[in-house]
C-alpha atoms as a PDB file:
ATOM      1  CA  UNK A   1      62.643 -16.107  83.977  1.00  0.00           C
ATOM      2  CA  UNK A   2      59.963 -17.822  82.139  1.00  0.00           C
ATOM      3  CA  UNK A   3      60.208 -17.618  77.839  1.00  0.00           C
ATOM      4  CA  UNK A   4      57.825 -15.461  76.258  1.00  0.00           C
ATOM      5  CA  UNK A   5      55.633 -16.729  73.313  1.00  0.00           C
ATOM      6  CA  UNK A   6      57.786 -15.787  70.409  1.00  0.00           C
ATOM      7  CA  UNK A   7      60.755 -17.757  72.318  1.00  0.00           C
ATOM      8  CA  UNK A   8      58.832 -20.656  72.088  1.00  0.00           C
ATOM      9  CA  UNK A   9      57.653 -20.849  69.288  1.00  0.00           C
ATOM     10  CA  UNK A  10      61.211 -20.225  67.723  1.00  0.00           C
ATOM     11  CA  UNK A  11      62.428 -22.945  69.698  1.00  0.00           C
ATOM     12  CA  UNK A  12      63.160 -26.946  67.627  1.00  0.00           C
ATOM     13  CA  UNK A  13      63.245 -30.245  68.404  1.00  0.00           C
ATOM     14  CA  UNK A  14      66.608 -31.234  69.869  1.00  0.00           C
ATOM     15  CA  UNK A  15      68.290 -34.566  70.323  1.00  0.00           C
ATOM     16  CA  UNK A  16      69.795 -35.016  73.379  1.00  0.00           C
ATOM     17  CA  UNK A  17      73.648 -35.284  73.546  1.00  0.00           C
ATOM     18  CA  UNK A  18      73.592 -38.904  74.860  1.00  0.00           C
ATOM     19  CA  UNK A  19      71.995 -40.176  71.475  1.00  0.00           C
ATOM     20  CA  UNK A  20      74.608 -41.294  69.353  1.00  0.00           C
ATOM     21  CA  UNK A  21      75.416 -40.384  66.019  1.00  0.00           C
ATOM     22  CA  UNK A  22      73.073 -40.939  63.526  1.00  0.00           C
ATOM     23  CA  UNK A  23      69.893 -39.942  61.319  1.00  0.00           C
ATOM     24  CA  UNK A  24      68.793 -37.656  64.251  1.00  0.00           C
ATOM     25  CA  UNK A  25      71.901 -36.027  65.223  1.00  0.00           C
ATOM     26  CA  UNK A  26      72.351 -35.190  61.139  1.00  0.00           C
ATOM     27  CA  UNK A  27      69.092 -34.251  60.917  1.00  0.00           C
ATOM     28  CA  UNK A  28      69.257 -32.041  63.575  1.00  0.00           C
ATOM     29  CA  UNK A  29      72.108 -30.246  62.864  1.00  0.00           C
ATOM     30  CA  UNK A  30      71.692 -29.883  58.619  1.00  0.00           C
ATOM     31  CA  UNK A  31      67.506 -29.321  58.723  1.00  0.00           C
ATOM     32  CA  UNK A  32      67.591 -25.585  59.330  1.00  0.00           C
ATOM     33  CA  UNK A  33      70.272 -25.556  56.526  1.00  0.00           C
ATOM     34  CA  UNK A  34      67.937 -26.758  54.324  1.00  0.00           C
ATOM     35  CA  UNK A  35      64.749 -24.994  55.338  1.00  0.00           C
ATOM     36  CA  UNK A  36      67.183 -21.531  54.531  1.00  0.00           C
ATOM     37  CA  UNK A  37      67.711 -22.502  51.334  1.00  0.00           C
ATOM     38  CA  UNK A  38      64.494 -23.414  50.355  1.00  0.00           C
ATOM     39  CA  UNK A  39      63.153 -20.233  51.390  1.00  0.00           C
ATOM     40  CA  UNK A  40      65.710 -18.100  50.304  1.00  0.00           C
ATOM     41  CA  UNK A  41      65.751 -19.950  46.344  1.00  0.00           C
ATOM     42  CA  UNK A  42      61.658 -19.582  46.659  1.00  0.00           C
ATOM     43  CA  UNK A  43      61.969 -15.905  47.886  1.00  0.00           C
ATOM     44  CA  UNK A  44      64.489 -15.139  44.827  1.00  0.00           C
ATOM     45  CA  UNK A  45      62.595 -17.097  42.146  1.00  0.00           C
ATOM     46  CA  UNK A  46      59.612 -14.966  43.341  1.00  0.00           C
ATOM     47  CA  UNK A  47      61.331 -11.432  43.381  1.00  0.00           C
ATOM     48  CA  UNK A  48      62.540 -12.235  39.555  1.00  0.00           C
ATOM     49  CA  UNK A  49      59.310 -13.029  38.712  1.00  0.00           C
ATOM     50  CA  UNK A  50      57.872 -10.083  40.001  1.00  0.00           C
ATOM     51  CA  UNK A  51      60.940  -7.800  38.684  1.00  0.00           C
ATOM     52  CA  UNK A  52      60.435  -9.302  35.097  1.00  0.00           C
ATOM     53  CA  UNK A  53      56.622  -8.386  34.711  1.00  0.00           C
ATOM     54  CA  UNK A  54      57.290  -5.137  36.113  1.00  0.00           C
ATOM     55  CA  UNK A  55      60.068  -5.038  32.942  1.00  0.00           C
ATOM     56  CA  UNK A  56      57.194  -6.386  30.520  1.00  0.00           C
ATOM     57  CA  UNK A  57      54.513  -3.701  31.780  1.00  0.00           C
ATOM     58  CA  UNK A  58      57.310  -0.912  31.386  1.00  0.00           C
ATOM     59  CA  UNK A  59      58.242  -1.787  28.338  1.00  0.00           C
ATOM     60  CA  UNK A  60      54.412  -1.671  27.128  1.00  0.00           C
ATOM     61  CA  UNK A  61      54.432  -5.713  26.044  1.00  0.00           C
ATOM     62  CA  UNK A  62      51.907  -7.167  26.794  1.00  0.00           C
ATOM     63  CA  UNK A  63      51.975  -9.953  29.923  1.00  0.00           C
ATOM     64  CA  UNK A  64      52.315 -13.812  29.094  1.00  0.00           C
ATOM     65  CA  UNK A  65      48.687 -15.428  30.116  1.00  0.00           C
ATOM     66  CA  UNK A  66      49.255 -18.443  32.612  1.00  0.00           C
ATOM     67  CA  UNK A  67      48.776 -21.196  30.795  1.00  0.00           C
ATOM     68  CA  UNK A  68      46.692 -24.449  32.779  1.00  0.00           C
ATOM     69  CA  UNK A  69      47.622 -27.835  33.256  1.00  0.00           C
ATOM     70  CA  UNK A  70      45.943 -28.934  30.240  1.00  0.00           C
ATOM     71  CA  UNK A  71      48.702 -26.757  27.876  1.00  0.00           C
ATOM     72  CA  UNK A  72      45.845 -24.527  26.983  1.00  0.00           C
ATOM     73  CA  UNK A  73      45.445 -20.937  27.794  1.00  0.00           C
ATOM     74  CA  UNK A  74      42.548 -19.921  30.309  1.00  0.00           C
ATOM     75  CA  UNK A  75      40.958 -17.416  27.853  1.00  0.00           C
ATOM     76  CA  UNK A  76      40.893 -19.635  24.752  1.00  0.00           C
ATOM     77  CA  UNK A  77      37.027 -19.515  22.985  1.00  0.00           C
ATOM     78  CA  UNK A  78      35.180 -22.524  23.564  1.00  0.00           C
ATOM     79  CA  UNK A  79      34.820 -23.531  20.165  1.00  0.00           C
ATOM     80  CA  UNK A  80      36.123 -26.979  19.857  1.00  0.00           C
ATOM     81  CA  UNK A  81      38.328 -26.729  16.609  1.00  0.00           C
ATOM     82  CA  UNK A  82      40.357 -23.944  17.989  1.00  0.00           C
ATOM     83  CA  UNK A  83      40.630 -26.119  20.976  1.00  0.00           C
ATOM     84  CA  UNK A  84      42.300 -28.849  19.108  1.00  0.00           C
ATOM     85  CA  UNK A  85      44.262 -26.248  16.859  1.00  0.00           C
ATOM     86  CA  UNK A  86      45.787 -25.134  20.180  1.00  0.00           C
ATOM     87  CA  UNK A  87      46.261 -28.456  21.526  1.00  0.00           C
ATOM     88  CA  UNK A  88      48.096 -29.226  18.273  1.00  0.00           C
ATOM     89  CA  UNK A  89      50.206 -26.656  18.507  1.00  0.00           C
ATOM     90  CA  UNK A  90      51.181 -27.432  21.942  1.00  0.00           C
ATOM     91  CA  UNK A  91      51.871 -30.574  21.562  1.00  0.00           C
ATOM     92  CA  UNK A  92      54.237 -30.194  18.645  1.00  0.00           C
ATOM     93  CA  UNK A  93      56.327 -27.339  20.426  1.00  0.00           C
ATOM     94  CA  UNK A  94      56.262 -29.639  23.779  1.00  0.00           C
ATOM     95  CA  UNK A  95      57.403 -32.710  21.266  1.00  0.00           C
ATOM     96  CA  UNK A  96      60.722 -30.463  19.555  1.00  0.00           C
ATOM     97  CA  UNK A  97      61.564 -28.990  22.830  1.00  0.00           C
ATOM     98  CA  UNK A  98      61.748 -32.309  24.832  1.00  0.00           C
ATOM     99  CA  UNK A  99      65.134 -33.302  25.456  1.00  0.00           C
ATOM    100  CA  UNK A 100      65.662 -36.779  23.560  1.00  0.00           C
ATOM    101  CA  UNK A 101      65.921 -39.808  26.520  1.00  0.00           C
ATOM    102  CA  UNK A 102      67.619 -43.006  25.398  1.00  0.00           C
ATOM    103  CA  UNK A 103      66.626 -44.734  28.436  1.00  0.00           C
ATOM    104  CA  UNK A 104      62.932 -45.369  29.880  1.00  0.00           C
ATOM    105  CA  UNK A 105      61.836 -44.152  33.483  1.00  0.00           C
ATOM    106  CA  UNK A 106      61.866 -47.972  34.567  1.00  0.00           C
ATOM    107  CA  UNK A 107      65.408 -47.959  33.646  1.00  0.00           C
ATOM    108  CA  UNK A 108      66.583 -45.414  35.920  1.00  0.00           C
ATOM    109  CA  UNK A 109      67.525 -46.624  39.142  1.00  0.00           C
ATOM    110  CA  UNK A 110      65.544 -45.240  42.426  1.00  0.00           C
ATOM    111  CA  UNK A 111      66.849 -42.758  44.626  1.00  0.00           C
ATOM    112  CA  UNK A 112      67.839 -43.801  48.290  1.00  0.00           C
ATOM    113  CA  UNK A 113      66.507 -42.400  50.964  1.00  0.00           C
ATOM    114  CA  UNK A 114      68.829 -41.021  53.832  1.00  0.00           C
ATOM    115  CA  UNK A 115      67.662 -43.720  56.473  1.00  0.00           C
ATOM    116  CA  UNK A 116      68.555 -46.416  53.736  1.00  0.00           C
ATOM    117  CA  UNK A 117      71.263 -45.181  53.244  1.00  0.00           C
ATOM    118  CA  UNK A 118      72.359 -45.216  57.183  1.00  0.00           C
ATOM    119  CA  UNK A 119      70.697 -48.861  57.238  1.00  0.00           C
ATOM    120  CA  UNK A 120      73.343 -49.918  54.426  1.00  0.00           C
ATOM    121  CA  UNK A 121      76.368 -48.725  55.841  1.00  0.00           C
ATOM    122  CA  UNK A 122      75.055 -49.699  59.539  1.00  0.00           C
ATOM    123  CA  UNK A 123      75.197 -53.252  57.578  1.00  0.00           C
ATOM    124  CA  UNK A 124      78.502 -52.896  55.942  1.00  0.00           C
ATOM    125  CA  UNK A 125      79.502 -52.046  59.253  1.00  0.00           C
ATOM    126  CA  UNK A 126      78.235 -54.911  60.520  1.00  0.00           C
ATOM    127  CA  UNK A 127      79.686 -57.145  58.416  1.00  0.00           C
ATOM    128  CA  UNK A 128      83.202 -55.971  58.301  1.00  0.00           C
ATOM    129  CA  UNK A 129      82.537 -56.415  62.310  1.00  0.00           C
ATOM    130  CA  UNK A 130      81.515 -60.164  62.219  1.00  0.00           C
ATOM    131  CA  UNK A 131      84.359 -61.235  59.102  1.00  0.00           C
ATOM    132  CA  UNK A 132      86.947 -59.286  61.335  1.00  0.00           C
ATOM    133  CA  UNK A 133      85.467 -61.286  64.702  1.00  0.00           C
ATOM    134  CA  UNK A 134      85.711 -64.632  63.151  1.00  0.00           C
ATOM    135  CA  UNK A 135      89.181 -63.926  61.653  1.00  0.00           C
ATOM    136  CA  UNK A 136      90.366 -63.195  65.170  1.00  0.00           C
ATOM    137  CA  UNK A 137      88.348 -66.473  66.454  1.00  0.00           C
ATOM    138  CA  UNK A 138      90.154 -68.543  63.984  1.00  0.00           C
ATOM    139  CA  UNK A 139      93.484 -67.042  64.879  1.00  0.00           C
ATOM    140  CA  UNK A 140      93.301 -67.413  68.558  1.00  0.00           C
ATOM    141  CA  UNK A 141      91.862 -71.455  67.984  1.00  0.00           C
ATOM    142  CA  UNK A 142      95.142 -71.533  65.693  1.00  0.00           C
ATOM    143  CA  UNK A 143      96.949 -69.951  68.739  1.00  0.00           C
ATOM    144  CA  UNK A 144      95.753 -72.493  71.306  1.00  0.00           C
ATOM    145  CA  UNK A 145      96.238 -75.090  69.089  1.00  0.00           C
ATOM    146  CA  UNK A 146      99.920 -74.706  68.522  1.00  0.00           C
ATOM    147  CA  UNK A 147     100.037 -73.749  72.330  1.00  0.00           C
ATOM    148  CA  UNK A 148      98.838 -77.165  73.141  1.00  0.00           C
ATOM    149  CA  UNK A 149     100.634 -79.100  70.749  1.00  0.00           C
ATOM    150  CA  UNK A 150     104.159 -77.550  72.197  1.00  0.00           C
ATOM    151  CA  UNK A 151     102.954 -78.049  75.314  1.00  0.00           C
ATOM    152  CA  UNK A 152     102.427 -81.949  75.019  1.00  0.00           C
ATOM    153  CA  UNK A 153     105.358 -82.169  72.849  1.00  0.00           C
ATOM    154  CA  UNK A 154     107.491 -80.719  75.633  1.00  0.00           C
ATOM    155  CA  UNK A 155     106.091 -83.620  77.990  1.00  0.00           C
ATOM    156  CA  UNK A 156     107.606 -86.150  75.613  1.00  0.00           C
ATOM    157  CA  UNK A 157     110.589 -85.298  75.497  1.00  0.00           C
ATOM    158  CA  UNK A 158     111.008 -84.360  78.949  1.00  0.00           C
ATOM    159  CA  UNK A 159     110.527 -88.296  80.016  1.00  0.00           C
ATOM    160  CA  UNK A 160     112.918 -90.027  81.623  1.00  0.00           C
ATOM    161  CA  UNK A 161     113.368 -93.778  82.876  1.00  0.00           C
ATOM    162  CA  UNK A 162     113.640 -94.611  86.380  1.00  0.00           C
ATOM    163  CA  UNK A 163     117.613 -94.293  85.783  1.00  0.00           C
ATOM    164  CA  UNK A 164     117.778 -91.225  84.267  1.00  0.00           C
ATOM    165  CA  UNK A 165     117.812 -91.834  80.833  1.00  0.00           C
ATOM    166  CA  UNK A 166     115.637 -89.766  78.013  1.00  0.00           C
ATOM    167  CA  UNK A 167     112.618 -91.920  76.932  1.00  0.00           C
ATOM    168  CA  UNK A 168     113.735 -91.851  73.113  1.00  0.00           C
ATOM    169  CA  UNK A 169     110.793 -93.169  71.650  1.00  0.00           C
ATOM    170  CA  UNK A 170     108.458 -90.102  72.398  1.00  0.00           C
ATOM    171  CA  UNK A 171     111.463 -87.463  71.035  1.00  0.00           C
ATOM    172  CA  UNK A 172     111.626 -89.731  67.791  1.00  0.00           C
ATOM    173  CA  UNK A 173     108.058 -89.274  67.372  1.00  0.00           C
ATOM    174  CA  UNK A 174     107.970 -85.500  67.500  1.00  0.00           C
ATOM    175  CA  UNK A 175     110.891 -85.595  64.674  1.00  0.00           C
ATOM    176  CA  UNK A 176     109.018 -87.672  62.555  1.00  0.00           C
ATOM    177  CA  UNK A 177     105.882 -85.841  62.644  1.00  0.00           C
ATOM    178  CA  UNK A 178     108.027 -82.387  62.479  1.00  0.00           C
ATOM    179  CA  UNK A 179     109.320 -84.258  59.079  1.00  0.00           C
ATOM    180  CA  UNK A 180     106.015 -85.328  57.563  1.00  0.00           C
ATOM    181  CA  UNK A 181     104.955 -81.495  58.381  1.00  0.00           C
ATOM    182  CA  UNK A 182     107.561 -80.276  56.057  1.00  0.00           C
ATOM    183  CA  UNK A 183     107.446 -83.023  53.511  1.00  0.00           C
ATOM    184  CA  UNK A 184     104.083 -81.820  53.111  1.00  0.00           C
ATOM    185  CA  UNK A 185     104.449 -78.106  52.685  1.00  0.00           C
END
């Protein structure tokens, strides 16, 4: 049975289940989170606007005029002293409401976005995945090492002369360097 229109229009981009975790998958699954909460916070901050003028007109006050970018109402005169008398005044309330910063805004520190974020740990990741490949490197050239030097030490002293007797000179060798090793730990 073929969708209707509505059906496909409802329907969102979706990452398929082989992609691996990640900005996608998260983005996926958390987006329609976030789009609910944006319109639900914009659909309440409208309905208490609406509620509180309905209040004001009730109550027989009259209704705040929206006030323009500039800080100056939209129905002020045109005469240029009031103008500045307004601007003035605007100013000065803007000035004692302001909460008092002790920092500048090139002081504050930049927000990260959420693929920087994934960059950084993929990094850290990264890292911890190299140091913890060349500690096991080092240990298994350790491991060989030692492996080898037991292996030609057991040679030595496995020698014998044509008679049967141990070949003392390679076994006094190995004790002497066995010595020096702990003389110098």
């Amino acid at each position: 049975m073929a969708p209707t229109a509505t059906e496909a229009r409802r329907r969102t981009f979706r990452v398929p289940e082989s992609m691996p975790d990640g900005v996608h998958r998260r983005k996926r699954e958390l987006s329609h989170i976030y789009i609910y909460k944006i319109r639900k916070t914009l659909s309440h901050n409208a309905s208490v606007k609406r509620s509180y003028r309905k209040t004001l007109k009730q109550m027989g006050s009259e209704l705040p005029q929206p006030v323009s970018r500039g800080g100056v109402n939209q129905d002020a005169s045109t005469d240029p002293e009031s103008f500045h008398e307004h601007k003035d005044a605007n100013e000065q309330e803007a000035v004692a409401t302001a909460p008092q910063k002790t920092t500048g805004p090139g002081d504050r520190k930049p927000k990260m976005s959420r693929f920087k974020r994934e960059e950084a740990a993929a990094a850290e990741l990264q890292a911890a995945r190299m140091a913890a490949q060349k500690e096991r490197d080092s240990r298994e050239a350790e491991r060989r090492l030692r492996i080898e030097r037991r292996q030609k030490n057991k040679r030595k002293m496995m020698q014998y002369t044509k008679t049967g007797q141990p070949k003392l000179g390679g076994r006094i060798d190995i004790l002497l360097g066995k010595i020096r090793e702990t003389k110098s730990s």
